[in-house]
Protein backbone atom coordinates (compact mmCIF):
# COMPACT_ATOMS: atom_id res chain seq x y z
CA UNK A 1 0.00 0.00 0.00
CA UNK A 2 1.09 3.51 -0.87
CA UNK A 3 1.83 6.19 2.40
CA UNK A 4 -0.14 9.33 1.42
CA UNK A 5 0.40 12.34 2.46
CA UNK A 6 -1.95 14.38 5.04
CA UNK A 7 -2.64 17.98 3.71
CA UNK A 8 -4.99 18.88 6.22
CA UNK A 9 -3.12 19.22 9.26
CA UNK A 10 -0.65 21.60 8.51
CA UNK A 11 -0.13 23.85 11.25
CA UNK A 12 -0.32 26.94 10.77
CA UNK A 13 -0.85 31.09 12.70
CA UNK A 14 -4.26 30.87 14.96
CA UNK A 15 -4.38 34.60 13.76
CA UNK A 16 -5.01 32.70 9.74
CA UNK A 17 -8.10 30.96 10.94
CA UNK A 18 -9.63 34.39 12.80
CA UNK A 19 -9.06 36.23 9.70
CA UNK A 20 -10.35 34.10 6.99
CA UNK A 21 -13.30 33.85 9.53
CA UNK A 22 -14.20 37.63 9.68
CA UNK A 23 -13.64 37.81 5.47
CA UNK A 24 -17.00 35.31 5.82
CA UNK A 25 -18.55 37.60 8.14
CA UNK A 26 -17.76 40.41 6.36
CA UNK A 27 -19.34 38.77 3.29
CA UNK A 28 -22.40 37.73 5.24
CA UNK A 29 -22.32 41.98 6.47
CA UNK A 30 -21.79 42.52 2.45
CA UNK A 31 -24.66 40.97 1.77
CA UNK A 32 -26.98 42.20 3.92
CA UNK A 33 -26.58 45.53 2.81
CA UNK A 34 -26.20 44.31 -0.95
CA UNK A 35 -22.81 45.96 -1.35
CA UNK A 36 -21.63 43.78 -4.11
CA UNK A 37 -18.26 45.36 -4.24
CA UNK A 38 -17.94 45.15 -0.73
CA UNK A 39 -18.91 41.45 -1.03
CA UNK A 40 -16.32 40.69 -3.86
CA UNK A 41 -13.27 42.80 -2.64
CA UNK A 42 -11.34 40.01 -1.36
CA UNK A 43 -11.20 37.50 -4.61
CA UNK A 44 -8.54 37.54 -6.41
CA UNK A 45 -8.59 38.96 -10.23
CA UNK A 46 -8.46 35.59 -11.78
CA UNK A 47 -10.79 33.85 -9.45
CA UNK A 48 -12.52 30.47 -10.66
CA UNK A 49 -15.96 30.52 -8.71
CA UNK A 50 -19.50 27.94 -9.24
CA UNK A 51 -22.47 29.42 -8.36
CA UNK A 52 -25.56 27.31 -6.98
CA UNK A 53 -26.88 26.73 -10.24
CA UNK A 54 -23.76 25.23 -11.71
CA UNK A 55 -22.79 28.19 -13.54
CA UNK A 56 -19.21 28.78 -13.99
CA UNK A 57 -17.07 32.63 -13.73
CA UNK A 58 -13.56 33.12 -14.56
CA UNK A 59 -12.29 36.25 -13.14
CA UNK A 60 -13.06 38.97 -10.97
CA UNK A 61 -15.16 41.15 -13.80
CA UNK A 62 -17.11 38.04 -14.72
CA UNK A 63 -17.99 37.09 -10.88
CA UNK A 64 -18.45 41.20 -9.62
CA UNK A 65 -21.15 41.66 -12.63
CA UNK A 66 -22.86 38.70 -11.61
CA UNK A 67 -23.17 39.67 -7.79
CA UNK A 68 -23.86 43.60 -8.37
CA UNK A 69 -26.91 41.62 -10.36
CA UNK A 70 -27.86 39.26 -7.97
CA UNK A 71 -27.39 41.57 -4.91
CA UNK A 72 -29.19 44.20 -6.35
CA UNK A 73 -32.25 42.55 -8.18
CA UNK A 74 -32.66 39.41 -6.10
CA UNK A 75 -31.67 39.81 -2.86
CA UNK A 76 -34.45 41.89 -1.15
CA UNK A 77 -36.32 39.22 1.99
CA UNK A 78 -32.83 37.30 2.03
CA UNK A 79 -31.19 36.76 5.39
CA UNK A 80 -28.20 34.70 5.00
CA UNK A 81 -24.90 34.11 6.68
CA UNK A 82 -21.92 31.79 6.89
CA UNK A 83 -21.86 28.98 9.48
CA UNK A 84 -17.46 27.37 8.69
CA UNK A 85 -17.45 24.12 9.43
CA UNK A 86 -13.56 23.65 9.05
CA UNK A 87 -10.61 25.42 7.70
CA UNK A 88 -7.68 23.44 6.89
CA UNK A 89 -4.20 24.86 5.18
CA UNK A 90 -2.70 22.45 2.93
CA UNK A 91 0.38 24.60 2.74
CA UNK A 92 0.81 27.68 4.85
CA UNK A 93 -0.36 30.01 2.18
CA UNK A 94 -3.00 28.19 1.11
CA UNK A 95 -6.27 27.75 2.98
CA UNK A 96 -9.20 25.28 2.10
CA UNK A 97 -12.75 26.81 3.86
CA UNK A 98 -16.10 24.30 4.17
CA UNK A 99 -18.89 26.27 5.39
CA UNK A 100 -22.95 25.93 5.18
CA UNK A 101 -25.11 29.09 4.36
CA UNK A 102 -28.54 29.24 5.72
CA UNK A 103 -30.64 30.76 3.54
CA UNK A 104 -34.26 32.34 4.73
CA UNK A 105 -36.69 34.22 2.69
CA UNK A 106 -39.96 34.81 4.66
CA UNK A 107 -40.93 31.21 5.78
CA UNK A 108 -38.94 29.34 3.68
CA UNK A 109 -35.46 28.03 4.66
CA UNK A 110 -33.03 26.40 2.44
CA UNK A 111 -29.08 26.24 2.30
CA UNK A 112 -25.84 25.94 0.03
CA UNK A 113 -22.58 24.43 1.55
CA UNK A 114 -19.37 25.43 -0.25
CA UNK A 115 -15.67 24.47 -0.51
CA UNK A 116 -13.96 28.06 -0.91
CA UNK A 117 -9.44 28.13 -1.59
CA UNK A 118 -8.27 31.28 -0.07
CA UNK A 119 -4.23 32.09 -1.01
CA UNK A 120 -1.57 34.40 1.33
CA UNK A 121 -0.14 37.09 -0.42
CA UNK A 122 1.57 40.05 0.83
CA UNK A 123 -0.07 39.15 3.76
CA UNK A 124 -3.36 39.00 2.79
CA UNK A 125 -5.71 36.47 2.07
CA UNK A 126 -7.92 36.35 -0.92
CA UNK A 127 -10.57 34.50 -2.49
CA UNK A 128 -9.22 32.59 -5.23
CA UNK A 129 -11.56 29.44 -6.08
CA UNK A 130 -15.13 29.10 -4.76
CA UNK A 131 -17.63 25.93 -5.22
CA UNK A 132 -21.27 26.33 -4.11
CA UNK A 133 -23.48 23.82 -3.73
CA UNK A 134 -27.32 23.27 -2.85
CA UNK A 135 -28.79 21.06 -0.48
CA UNK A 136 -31.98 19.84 1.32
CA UNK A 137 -32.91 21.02 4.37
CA UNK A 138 -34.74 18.94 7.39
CA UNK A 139 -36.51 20.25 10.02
């Protein structure tokens, strides 16, 4: 049998984890007030990201047009925010985010869990990959 490696555990500065967890409440904030370039100011300018319904941007332009749309025409009776389930850093400039998004308009409650890479540089992390996915809810 083959020894393969672990990328998950790499250690890495506590202070990592608490930022990349107030860029997700800052995008939660974002969204609330439908500020899409508040929302998309931390992905990176050739960011690959899959929205909800499978459909596919490639950079920043392409992903910013379709938030200022989305934020601004369908957003109105959304209350959403990020719930990370882990954040692991397969190399120390490289982080790998898993969250679930609650999603309630009026009565209704759904939610999208996503697999998000975030990359160091100059100190700061950005947004460079993002992979959104539905799923049921139970109650």
């Amino acid at each position: 049998m083959t020894d393969r490696p672990d990328t998950q555990g790499i250690k890495t500065n506590n202070d990592d984890a608490r930022i990349i967890a107030e860029i997700f409440t800052d995008l939660g904030s974002a969204f609330a007030e439908h500020d899409a370039a508040k929302f998309d100011e931390r992905f990176t300018a050739d960011v690959v990201f899959t929205a909800v319904n499978g459909t596919r941007f490639f950079g920043w332009e392409k992903i910013h047009a379709y938030h200022s749309e989305r934020l601004t025409g369908h957003a109105e009776g959304i209350n959403t925010w990020y719930e990370i389930e882990r954040i692991t850093f397969p190399a120390p400039d490289v982080a790998v985010v898993f969250f679930r998004q609650p999603i309630v308009v009026s009565e209704h409650m759904r939610a999208n869990v996503g697999t998000w890479v975030l990359v160091k540089r100059d100190g700061q992390w950005w947004i460079s990959a993002g992979q959104n996915t539905a799923v049921a809810v139970t109650e």
